[in-house]
N, C-alpha and C. Protein backbone atom coordinates (compact mmCIF):
# COMPACT_ATOMS: atom_id res chain seq x y z
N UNK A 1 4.08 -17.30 34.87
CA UNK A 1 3.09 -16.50 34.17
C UNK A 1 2.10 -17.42 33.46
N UNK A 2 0.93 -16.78 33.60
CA UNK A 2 -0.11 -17.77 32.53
C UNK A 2 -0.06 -17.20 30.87
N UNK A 3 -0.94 -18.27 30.34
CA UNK A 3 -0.81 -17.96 28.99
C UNK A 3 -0.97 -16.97 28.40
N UNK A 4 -1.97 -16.56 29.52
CA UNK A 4 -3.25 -15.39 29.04
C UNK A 4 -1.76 -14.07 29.16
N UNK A 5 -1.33 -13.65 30.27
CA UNK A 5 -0.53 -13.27 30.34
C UNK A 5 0.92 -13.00 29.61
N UNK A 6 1.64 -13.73 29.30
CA UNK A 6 2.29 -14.16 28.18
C UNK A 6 2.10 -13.53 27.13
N UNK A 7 0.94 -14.32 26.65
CA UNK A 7 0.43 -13.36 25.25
C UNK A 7 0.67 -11.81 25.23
N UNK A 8 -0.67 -11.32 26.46
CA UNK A 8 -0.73 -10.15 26.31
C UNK A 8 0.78 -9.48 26.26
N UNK A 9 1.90 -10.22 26.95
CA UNK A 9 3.25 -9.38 26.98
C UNK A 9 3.73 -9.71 25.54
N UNK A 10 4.05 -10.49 25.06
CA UNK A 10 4.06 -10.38 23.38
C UNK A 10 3.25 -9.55 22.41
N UNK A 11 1.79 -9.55 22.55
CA UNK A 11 1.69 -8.76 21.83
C UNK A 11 2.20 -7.14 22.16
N UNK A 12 2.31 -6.58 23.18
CA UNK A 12 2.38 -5.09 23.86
C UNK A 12 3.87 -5.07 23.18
N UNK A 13 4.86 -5.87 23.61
CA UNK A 13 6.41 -6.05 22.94
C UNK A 13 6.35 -6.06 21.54
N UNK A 14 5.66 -6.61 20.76
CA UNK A 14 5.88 -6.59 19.32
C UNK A 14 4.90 -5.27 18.59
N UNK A 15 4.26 -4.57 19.49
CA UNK A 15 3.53 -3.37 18.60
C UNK A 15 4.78 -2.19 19.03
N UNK A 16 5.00 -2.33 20.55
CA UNK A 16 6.42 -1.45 20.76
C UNK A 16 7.55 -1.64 19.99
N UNK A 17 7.61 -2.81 19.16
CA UNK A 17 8.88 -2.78 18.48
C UNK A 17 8.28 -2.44 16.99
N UNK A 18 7.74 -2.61 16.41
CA UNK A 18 6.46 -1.96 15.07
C UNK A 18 6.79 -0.62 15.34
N UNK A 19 6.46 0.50 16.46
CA UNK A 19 6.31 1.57 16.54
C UNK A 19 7.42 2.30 16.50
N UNK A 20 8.78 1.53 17.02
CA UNK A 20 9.86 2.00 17.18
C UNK A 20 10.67 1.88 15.57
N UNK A 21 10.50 0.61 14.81
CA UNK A 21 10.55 0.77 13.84
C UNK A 21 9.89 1.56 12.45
N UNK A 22 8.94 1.53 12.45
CA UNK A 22 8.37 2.67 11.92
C UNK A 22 9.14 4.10 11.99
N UNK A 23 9.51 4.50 13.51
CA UNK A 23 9.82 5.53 13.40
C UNK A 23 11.12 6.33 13.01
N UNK A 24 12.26 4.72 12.94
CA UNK A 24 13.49 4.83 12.72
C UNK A 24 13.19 4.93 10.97
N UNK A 25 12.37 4.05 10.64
CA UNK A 25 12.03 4.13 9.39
C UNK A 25 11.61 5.21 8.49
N UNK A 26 12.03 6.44 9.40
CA UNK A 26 10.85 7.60 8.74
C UNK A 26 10.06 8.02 9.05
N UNK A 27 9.24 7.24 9.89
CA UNK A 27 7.32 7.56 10.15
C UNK A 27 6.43 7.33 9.11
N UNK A 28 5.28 7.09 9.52
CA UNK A 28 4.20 7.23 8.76
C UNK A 28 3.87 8.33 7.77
N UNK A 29 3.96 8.38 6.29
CA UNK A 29 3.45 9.04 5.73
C UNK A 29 4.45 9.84 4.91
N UNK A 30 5.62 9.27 4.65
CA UNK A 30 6.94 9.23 4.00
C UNK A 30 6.63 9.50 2.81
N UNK A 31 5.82 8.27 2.50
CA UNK A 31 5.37 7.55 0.94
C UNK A 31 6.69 7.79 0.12
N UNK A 32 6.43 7.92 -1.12
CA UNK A 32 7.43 7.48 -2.28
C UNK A 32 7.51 9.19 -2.28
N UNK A 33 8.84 9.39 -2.91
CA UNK A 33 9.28 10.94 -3.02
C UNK A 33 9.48 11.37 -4.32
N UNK A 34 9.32 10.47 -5.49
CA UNK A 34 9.84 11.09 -6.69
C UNK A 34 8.47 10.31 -7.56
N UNK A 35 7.22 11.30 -7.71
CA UNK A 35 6.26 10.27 -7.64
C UNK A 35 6.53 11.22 -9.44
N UNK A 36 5.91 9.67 -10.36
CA UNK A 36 5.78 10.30 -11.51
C UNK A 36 4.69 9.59 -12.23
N UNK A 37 3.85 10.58 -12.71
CA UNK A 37 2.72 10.02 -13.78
C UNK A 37 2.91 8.22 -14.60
N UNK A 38 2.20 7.51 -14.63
CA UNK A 38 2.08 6.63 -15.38
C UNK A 38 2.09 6.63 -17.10
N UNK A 39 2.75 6.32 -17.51
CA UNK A 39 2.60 6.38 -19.06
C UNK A 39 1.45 5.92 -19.55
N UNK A 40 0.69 7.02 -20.20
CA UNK A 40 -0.98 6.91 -21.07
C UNK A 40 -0.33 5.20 -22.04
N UNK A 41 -1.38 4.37 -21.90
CA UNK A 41 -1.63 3.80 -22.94
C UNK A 41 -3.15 3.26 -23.10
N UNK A 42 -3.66 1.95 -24.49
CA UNK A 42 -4.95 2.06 -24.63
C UNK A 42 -4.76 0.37 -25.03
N UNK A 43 -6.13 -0.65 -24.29
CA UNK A 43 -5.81 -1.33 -24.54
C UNK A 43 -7.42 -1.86 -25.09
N UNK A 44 -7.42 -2.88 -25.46
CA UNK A 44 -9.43 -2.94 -25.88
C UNK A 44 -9.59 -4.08 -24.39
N UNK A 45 -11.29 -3.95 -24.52
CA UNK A 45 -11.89 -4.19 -23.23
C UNK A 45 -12.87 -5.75 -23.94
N UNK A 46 -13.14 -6.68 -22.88
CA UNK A 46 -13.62 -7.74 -23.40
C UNK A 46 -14.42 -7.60 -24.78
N UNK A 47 -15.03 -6.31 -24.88
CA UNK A 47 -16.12 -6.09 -26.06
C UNK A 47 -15.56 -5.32 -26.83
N UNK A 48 -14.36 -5.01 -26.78
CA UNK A 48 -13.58 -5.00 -28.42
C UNK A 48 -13.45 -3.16 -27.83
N UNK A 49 -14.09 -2.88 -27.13
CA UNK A 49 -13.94 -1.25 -27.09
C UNK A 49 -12.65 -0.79 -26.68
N UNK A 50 -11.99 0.52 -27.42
CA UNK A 50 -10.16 1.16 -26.70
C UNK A 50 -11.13 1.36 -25.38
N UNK A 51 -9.97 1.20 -24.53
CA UNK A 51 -9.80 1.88 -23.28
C UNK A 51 -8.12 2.19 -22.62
N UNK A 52 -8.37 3.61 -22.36
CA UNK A 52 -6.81 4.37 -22.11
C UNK A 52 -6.93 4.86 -20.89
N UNK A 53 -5.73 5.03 -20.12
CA UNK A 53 -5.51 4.71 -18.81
C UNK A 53 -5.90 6.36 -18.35
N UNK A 54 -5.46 7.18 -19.88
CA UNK A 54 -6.03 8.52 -19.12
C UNK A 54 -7.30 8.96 -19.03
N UNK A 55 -8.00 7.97 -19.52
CA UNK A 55 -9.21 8.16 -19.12
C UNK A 55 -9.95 8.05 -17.67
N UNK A 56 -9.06 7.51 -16.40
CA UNK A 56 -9.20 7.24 -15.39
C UNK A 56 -8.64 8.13 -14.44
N UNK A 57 -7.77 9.10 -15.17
CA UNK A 57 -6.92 10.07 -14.09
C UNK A 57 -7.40 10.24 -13.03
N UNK A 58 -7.14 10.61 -11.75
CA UNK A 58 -8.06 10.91 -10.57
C UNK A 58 -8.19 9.62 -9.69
N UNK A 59 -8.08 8.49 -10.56
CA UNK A 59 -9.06 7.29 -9.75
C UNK A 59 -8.18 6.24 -9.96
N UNK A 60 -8.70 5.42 -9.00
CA UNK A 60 -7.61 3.88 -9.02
C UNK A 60 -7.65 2.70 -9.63
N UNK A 61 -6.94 2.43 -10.11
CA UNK A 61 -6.97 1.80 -11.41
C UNK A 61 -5.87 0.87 -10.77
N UNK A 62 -6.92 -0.62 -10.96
CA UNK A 62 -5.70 -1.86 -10.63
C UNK A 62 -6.01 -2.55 -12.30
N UNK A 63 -4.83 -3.02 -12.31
CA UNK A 63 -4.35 -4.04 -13.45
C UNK A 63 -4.09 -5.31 -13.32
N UNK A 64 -4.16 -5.97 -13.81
CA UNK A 64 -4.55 -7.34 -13.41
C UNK A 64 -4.11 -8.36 -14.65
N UNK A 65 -3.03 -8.75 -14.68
CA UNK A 65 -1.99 -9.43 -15.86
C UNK A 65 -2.24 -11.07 -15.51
């Protein structure tokens, strides 16, 4: 077999094994089952201003420690 070949059979083998796992896994779209609100808190912002997390409800909010 050539390389070119080869490859292509690795990759086709490793998305068939992705897919098969996935599906033993549950499937797509499982997500988390016991989902619970974040605890409100308020922290100040470079310029001294509160800012509280429920002020963002709805929207995504990364944190960054």
């Amino acid at each position: 077999m050539s390389l070119r070949t080869s490859l292509l059979v690795a990759i086709v083998l490793t998305a068939a094994l992705a897919i098969m796992y996935s599906r033993s896994a549950g499937g797509a779209g499982t997500g988390v089952k016991d989902r619970k609100a974040a605890p409100d808190f308020a922290l100040k912002d470079a310029g001294g201003a509160d800012l509280k997390l429920s002020d963002y409800r709805g929207k995504v909010v990364l944190l960054n420690f």
